[in-house]
Structures are given as C-alpha cells and as structure tokens.
Protein backbone atom coordinates (compact mmCIF):
# COMPACT_ATOMS: atom_id res chain seq x y z
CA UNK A 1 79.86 184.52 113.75
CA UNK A 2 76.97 185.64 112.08
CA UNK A 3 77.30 184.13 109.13
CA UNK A 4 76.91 181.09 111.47
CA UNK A 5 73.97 182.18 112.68
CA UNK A 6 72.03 182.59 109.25
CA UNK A 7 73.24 178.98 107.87
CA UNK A 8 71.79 177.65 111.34
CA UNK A 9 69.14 178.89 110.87
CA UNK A 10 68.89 178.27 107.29
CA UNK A 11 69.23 174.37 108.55
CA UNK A 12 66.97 174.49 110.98
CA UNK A 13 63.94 176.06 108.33
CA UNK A 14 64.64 173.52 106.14
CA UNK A 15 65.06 170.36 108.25
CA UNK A 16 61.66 171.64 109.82
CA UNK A 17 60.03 171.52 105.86
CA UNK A 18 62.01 169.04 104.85
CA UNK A 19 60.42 165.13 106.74
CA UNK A 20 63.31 163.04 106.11
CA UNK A 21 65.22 166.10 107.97
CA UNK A 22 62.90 166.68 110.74
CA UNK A 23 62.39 163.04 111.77
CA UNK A 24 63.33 161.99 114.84
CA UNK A 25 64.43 158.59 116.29
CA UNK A 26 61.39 156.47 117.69
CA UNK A 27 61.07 156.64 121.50
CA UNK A 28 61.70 154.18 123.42
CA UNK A 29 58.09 153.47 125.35
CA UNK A 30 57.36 153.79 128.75
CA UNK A 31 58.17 151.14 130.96
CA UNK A 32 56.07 150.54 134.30
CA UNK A 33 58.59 148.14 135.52
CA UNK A 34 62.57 147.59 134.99
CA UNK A 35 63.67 144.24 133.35
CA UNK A 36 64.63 142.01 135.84
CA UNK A 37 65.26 138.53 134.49
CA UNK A 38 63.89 135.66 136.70
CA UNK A 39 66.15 132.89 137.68
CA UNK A 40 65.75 130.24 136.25
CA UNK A 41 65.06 128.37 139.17
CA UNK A 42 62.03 130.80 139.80
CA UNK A 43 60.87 129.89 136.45
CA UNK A 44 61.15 126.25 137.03
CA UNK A 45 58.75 126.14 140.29
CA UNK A 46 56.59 129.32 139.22
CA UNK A 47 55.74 126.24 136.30
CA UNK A 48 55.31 123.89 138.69
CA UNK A 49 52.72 126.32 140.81
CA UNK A 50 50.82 126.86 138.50
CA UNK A 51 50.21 123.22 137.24
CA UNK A 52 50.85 123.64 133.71
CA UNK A 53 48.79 120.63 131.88
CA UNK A 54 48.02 119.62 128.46
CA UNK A 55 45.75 122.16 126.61
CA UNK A 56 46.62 125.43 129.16
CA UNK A 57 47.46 128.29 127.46
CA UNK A 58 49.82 130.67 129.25
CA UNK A 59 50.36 134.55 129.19
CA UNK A 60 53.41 135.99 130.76
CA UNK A 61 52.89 139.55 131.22
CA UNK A 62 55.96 141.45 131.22
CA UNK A 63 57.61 138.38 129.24
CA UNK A 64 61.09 140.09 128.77
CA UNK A 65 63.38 137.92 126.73
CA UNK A 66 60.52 135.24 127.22
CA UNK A 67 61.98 132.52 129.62
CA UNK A 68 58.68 131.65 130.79
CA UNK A 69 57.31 131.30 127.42
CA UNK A 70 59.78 129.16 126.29
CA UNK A 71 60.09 127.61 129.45
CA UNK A 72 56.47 126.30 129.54
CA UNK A 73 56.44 125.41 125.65
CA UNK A 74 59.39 123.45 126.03
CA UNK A 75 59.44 121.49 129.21
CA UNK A 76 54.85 121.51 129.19
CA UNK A 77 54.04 121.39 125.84
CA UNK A 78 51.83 124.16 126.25
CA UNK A 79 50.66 126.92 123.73
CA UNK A 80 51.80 130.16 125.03
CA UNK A 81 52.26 133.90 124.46
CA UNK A 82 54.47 136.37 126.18
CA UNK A 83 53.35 140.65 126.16
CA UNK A 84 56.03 143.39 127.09
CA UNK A 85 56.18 146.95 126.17
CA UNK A 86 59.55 146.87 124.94
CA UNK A 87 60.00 146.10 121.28
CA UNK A 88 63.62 144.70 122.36
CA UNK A 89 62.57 142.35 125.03
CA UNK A 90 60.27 140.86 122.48
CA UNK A 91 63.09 140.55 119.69
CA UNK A 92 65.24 138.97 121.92
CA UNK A 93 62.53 136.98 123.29
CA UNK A 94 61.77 135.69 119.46
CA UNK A 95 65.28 134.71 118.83
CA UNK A 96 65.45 132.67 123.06
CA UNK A 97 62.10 130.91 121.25
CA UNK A 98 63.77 129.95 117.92
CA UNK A 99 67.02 128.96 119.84
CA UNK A 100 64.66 127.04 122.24
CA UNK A 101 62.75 125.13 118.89
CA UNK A 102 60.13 126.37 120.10
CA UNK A 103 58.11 128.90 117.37
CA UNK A 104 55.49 126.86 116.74
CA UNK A 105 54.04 126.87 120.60
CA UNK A 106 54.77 130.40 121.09
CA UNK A 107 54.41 134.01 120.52
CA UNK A 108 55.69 137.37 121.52
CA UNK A 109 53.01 140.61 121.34
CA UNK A 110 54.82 144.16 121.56
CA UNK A 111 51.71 145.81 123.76
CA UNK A 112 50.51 147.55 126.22
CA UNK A 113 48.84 144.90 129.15
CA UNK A 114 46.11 147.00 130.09
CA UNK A 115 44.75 147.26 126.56
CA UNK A 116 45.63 143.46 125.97
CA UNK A 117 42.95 140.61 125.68
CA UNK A 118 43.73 138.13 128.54
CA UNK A 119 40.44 136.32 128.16
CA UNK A 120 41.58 132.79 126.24
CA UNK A 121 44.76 132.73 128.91
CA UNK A 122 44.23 129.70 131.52
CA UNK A 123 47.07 130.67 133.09
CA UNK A 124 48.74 133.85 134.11
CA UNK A 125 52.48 134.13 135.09
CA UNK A 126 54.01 137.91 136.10
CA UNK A 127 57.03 139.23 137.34
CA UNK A 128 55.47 143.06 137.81
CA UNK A 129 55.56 145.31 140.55
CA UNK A 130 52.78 146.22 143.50
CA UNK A 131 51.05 149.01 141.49
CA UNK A 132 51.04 147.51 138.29
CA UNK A 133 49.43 144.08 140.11
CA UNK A 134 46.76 146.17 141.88
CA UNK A 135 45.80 148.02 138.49
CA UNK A 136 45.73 144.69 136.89
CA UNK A 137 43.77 142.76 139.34
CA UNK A 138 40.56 143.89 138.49
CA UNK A 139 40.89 142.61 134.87
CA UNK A 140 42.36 139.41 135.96
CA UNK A 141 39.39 138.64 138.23
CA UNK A 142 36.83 139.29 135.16
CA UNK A 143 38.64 136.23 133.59
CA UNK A 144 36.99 132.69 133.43
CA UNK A 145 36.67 131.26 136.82
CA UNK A 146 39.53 128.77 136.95
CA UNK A 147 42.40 130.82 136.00
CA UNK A 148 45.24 130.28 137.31
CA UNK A 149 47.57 132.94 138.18
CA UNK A 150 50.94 133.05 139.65
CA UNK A 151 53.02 135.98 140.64
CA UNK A 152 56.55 136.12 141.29
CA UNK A 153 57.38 138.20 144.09
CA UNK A 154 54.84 140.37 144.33
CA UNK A 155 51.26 139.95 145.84
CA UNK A 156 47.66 141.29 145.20
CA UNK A 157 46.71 143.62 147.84
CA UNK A 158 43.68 142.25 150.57
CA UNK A 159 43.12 139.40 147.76
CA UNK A 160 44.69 136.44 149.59
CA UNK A 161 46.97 133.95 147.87
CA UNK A 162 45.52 130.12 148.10
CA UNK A 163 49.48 129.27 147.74
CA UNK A 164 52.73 131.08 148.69
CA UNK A 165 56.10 129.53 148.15
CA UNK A 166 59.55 130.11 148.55
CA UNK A 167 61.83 129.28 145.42
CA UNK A 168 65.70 129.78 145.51
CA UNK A 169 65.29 133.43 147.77
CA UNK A 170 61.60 134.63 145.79
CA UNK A 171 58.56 134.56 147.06
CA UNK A 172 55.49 133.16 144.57
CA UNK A 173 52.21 133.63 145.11
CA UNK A 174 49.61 131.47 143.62
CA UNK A 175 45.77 132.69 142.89
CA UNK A 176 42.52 131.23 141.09
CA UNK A 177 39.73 133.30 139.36
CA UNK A 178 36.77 132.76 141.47
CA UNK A 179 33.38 131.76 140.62
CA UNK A 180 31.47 135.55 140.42
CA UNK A 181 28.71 135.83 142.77
C-alpha cells in the first residue's frame, strides 16, 4: 500500500511540472439561459414582426444552432449574425447555415452579449430569459432610434411592447428604439 502511495504521489509532482500532464479539459462556459430551440413556427412570425426588409441587418442573441439566422438570410435576404456563449451552438449553427446555402449572408460569433457590439444591428431577435432581458435593455435602448426588436416569450419589464402576438402557443413581443430625449 505504500508503495502506492509514493508512485501517486510521484504522478501527481510530475503531472503538476510537467504542462501537457497538468492540463485540463476546457470548461464549458457559463450559460445564462438553457437552449431551448424555437419552433419553427415562432421563427416564421417572430420574422414577420419584425418586418425584415431589404438592407436590415439582424442579430439573434442567444442564436443556438442559428434558425433565426438562417431563417432570415434565407427566406429575407438579409445580412445577419447570430451570438451565443456556447462554442457548440455556434458549430452546429455554422454547419444549419452551410446546409441552408446560406454562408455568404451570415455569421456565427462565440461571445459574451454584454461585451458584444450591437450598434450596426437594425434588428434584434432573442429567445432569453427575464433577467437577462432586463440587464440587456439598457444597451438595447442606446441603439439607433429605429431598431427593431422582437422578443420571444419574454418581455422588458415597465418598457411596454408597441406589439404582442400570439404564434403557435408563444407569446412575442415587439419593441422600437426610441428617439432619446
């Protein structure tokens, strides 16, 4: 028995000097919210609430396997760019883009959202929860009046939705940066 002692020991001293030994797999990061995938129905009319046109350029945040992404560059035309935390969400969200054709209209950022740029977005889509909407909303209404930004399921605290709607059992809500005073 104490002989193995001393060789664990002996392993542990050397995988401690040794860097190849003493690696350790990369965490996995943080997640505020659980992937939930949106129906695609959902997808379909939170598109159509937000009034997609030529030139918009849309950010989903929380993209997860990017159906809105794709959704928008495919049926809209429209440039846009999906951010999640997860490094898997966006690897599968790169291969439902290349399935989709659509690579060239889209993109998938591995960040954080509250230390991502959202100023050249004209359009906001999310799928987050309450707390993550309230710590977000004060960085969403610094954007350029006119943005348009639509929230499935979950609203914005005492800032009042111009639209809600019901799609296929979810409720969206529908906003627009204001003018600042």
């Amino acid at each position: 028995m104490k002989a193995v002692k001393v060789l664990l020991v002996l392993f542990v001293a050397t995988a401690a000097s040794n860097p190849v030994l003493a690696q350790q797999p990369p965490k996995k990061p943080q997640l505020d919210v659980p992937y939930v995938p949106t129906k695609p129905a959902v997808v379909n009319g939170m598109l159509k609430l937000a009034n997609l046109k030529k030139g918009d350029v849309l950010y989903d945040l929380g993209c997860g396997d990017g159906r809105i992404v794709v959704a928008a560059a495919k049926q809209y035309g429209v440039t846009a760019v999906g951010y999640d935390i997860d490094p898997e969400r966006i690897a599968e969200a790169n291969a439902n883009a290349k399935a989709a054709g659509v690579t060239d209209k889209v993109k998938f950022v591995n960040a954080n959202l509250f230390d991502t740029d959202l100023s050249k977005a004209t359009v906001i889509t999310m799928y987050l929860l309450p707390t993550v909407n309230m710590e977000l909303r004060p960085k969403i209404l610094k954007l350029r009046p006119g943005t348009r930004i639509v929230s499935h399921a979950f609203d914005m605290g005492d800032w009042a939705p111009e639209k809600t709607e019901m799609v296929d059992g979810a409720t969206l809500y529908f906003w627009t940066v204001p003018k600042r005073k």
